[in-house]
Protein backbone atom coordinates (compact mmCIF):
# COMPACT_ATOMS: atom_id res chain seq x y z
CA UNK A 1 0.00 0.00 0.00
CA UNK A 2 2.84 2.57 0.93
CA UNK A 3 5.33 2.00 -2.07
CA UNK A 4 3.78 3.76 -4.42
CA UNK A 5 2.81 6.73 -2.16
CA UNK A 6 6.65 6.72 -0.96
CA UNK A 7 8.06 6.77 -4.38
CA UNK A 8 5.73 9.93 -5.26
CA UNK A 9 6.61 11.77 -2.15
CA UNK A 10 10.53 10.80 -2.76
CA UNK A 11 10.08 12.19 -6.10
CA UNK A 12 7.94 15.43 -4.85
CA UNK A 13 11.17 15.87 -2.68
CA UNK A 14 13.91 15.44 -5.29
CA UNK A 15 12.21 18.45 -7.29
CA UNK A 16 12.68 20.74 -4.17
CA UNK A 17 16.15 19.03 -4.01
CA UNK A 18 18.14 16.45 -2.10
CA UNK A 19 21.58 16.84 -0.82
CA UNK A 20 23.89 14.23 0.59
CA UNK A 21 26.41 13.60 2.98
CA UNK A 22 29.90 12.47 2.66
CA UNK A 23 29.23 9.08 3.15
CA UNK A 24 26.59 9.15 0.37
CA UNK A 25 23.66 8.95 2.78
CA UNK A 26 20.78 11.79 2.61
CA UNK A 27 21.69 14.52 4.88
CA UNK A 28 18.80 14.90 7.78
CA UNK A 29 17.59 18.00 6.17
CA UNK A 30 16.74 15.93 3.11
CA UNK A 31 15.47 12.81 5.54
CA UNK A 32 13.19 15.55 6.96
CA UNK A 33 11.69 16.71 3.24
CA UNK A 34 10.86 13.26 2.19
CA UNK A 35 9.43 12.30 5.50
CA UNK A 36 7.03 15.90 5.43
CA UNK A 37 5.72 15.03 2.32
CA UNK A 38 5.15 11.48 2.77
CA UNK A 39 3.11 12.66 6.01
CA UNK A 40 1.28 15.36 3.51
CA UNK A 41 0.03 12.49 1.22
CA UNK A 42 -0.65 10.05 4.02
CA UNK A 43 -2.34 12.61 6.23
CA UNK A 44 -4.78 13.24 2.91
CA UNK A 45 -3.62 17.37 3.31
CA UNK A 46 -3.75 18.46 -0.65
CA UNK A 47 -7.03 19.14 -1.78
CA UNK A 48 -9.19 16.45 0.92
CA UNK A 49 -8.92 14.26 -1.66
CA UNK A 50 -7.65 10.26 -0.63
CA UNK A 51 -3.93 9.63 -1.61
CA UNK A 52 -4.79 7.21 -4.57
CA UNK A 53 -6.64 9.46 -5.60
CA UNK A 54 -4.27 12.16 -5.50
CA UNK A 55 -0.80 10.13 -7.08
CA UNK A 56 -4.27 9.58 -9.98
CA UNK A 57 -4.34 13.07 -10.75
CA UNK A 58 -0.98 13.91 -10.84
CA UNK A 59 -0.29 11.24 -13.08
CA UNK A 60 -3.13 12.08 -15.22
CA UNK A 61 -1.78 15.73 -15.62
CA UNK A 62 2.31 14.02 -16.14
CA UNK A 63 0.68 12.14 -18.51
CA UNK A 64 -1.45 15.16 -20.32
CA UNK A 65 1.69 17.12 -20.16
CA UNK A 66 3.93 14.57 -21.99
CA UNK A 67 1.17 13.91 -24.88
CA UNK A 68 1.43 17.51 -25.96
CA UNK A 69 5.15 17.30 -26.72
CA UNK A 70 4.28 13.71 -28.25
CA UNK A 71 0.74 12.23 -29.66
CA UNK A 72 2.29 9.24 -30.78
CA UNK A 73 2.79 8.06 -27.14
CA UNK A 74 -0.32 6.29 -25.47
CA UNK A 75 -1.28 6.24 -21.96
CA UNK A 76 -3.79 4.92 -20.26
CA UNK A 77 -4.76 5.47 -16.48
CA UNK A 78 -7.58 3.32 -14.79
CA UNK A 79 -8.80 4.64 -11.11
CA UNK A 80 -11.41 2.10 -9.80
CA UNK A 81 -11.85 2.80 -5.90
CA UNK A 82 -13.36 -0.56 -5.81
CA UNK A 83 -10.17 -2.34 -6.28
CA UNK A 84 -7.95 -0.17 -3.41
CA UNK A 85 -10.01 -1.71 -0.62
């Protein structure tokens, strides 16, 4: 249930930028971005709408944006509540 939601809020992160340490390992301040918005999604704090239904959206919209440079790319999202539960 989590991976996907804590691959979108690493990557959420990453665009406000990461930094690591020396020994390669994410500096705290960059532990402390990933884990905020991980809580954002899981808490369900952009828009009151549920986190599947959230990573959805922005997917949709990736996906949108990306078919505008390209039409000969196909996408297809599915979002069926039903099948989360």
């Amino acid at each position: 249930m989590f991976k996907p939601i804590a691959i979108h809020a690493v990557i959420r992160a990453y665009k406000k930028g990461l930094s690591l340490d020396k020994e390669g390992e994410l500096s705290k301040d960059s532990v402390n971005k990933v884990s905020k918005e991980f809580f954002d999604l899981i808490s369900k704090k952009q828009n009151n709408e549920s986190i599947y239904k959230a990573i959805y959206n922005r997917a949709l919209k990736l996906s949108q944006y990306i078919r505008k440079k390209d039409k000969s790319i196909k996408y297809t999202f599915t979002y069926d509540p039903r099948k989360l539960s």
